[in-house]
Protein backbone atom coordinates (compact mmCIF):
# COMPACT_ATOMS: atom_id res chain seq x y z
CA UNK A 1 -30.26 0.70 8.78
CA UNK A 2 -29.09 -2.57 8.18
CA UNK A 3 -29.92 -6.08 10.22
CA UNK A 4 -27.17 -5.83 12.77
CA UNK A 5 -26.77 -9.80 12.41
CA UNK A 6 -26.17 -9.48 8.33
CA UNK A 7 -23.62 -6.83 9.47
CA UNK A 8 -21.56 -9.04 11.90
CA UNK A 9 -21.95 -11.81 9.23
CA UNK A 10 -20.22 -9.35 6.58
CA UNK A 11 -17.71 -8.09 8.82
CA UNK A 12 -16.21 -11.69 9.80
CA UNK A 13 -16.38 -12.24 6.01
CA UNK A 14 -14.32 -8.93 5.58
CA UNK A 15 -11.81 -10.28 8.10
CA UNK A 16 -11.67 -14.02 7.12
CA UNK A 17 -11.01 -12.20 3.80
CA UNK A 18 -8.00 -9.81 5.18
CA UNK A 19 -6.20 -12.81 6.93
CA UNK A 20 -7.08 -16.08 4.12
CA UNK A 21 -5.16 -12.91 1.51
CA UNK A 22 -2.43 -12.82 3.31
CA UNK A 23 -2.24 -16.69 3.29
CA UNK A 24 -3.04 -16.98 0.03
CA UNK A 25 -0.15 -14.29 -0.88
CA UNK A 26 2.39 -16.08 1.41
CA UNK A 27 1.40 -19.62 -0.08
CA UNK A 28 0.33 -19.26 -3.97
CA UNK A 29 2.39 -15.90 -4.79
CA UNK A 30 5.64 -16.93 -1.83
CA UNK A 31 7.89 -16.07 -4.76
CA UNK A 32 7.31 -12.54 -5.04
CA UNK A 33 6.71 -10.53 -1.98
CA UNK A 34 3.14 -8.23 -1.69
CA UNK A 35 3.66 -4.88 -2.11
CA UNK A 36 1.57 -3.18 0.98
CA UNK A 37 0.72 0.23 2.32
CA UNK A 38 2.50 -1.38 5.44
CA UNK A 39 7.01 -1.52 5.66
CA UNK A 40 8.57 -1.71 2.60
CA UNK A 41 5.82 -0.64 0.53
CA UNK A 42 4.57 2.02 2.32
CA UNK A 43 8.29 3.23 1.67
CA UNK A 44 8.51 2.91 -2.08
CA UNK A 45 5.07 4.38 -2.54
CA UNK A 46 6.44 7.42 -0.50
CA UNK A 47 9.18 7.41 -2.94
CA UNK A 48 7.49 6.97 -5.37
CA UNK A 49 5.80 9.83 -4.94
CA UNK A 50 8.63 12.29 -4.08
CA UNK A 51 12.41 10.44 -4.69
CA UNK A 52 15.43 11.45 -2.68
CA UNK A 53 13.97 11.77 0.68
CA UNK A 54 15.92 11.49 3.95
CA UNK A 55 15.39 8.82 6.51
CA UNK A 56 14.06 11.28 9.02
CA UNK A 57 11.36 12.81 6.42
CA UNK A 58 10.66 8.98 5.47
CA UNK A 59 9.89 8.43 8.68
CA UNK A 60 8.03 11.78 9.92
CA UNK A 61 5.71 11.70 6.68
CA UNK A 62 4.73 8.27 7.15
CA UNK A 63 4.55 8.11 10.90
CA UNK A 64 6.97 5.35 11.36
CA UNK A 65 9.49 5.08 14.07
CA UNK A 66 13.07 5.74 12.46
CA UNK A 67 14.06 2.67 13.95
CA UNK A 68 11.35 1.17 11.54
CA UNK A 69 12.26 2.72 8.46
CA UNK A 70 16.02 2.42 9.24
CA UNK A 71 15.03 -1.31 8.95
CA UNK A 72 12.79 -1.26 6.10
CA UNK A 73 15.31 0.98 4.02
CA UNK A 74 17.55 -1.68 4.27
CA UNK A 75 15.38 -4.80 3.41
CA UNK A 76 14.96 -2.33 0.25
CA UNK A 77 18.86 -1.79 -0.19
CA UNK A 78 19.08 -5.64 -0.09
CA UNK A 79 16.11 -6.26 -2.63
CA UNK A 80 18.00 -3.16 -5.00
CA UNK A 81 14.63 -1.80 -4.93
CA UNK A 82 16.29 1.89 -3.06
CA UNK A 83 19.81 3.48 -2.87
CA UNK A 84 21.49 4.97 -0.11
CA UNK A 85 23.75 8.13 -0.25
CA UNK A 86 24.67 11.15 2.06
CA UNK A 87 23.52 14.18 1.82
CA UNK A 88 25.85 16.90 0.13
CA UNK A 89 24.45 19.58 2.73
CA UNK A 90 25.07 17.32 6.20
CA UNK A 91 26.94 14.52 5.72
CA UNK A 92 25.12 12.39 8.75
CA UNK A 93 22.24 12.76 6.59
CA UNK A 94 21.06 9.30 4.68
CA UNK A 95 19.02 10.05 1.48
CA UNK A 96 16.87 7.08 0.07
CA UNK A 97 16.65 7.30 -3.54
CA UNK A 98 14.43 4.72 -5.73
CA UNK A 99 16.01 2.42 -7.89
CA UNK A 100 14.89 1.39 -11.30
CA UNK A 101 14.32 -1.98 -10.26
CA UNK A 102 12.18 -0.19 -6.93
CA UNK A 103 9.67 1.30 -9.68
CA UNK A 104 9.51 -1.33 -11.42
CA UNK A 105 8.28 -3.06 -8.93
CA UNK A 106 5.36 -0.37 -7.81
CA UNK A 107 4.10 -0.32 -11.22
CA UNK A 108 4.01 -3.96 -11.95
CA UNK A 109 2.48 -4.62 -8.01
CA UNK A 110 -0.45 -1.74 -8.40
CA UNK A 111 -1.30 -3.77 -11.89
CA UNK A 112 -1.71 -7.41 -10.61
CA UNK A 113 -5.17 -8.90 -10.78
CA UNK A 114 -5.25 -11.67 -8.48
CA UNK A 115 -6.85 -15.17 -9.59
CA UNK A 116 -9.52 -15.62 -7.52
CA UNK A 117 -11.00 -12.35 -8.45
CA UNK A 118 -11.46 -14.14 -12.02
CA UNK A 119 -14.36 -16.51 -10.51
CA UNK A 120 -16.47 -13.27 -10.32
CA UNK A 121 -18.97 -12.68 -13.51
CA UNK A 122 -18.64 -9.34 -15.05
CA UNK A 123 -22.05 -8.29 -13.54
CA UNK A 124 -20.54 -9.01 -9.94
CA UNK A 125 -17.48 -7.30 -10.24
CA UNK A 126 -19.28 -4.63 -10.98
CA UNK A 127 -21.12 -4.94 -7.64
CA UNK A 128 -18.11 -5.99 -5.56
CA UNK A 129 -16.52 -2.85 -6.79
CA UNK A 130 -19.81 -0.85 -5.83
CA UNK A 131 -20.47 -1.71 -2.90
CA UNK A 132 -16.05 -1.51 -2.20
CA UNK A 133 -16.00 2.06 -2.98
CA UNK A 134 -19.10 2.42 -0.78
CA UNK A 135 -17.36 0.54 2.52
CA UNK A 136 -14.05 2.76 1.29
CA UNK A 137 -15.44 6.01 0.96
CA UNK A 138 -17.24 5.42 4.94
CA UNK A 139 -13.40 4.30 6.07
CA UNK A 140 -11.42 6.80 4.60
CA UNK A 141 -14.22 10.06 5.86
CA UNK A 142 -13.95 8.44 9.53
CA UNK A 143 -9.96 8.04 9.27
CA UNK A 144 -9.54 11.61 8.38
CA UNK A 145 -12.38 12.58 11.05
CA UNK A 146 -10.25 10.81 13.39
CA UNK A 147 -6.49 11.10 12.39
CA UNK A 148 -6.41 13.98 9.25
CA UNK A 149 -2.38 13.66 9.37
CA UNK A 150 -0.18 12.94 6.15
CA UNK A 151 0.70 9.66 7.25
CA UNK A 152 -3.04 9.23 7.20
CA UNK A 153 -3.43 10.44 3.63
CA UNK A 154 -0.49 8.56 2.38
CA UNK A 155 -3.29 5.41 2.01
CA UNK A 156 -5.39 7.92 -0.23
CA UNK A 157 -2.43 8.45 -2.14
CA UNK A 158 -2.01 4.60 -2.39
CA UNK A 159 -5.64 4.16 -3.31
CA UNK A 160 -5.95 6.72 -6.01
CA UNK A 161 -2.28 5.65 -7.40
CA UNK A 162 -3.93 2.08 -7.65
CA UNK A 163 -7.15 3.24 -9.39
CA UNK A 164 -5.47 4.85 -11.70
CA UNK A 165 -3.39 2.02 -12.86
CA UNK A 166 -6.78 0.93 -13.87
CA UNK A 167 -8.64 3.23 -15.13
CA UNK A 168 -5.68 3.66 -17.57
CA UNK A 169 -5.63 0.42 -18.94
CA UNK A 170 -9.69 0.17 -19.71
């Protein structure tokens, strides 16, 4: 069992980590925005994974409000990264559809190595990813203990559609 102090030591490092990123992505990389399991990205990934979805299913499969994804879909429509267009069978029915420009962008954003991760030695890389997949593997078994719904598994889906981005290139 580990020193309970060394754990709450690791865990603010974890969060100081989690918010100085998101800094970091807003102040060094402002010109492109992050592609997230959260919003917009949590859309195209969806799409990504099965195109021509309607906004309902969007939003049932990924446990967003429609409200949510109404307004995500159309950040999207603005970027060009997703089309819009009505359903042949019910015409009050709005299917997303991913644009070239929207896969582009999932493949290029799953491939990104950021700079800072460059300071790291080969050696420790190796052990930052070890002892990642370690913390991962404990998050992911207690969020499907706790919540084992597809919205849930769509961050599997992101995880494994990540890895193998980079498994691919080595």
């Amino acid at each position: 069992m580990a020193n309970e102090v060394k754990a709450e030591i690791a865990a603010g490092k974890l969060a100081e980590y989690e918010q100085l990123s998101k800094i970091y992505d807003d102040i060094v990389k402002n010109a492109r925005p992050r592609l997230t399991v959260e919003g917009q990205g949590k859309i195209l990934l969806a799409l990504s994974d099965e195109d021509h979805l309607s906004q309902k299913e969007l939003a049932t499969r990924l446990g967003m409000s429609p409200q949510s994804t109404s307004e995500f879909v159309t950040k999207l429509l603005k970027r060009k990264l997703v089309t819009l267009s009505k359903s042949a069978e019910d015409r009050r029915v709005n299917i997303v559809n991913l644009t070239p420009a929207g896969s582009a962008e999932i493949a290029t954003a799953t491939q990104e190595v950021p700079p800072f991760v460059r300071v790291l030695s080969d050696d420790e890389l190796e052990q930052l990813a070890n002892l990642l997949t370690k913390i991962t593997t404990a998050m992911y078994q207690d969020i499907d203990s706790a919540n084992p719904t597809l919205g849930v598994k769509f961050h599997k889906l992101f995880a494994s559609r990540y890895l193998k981005q980079f498994k691919q290139q080595q």
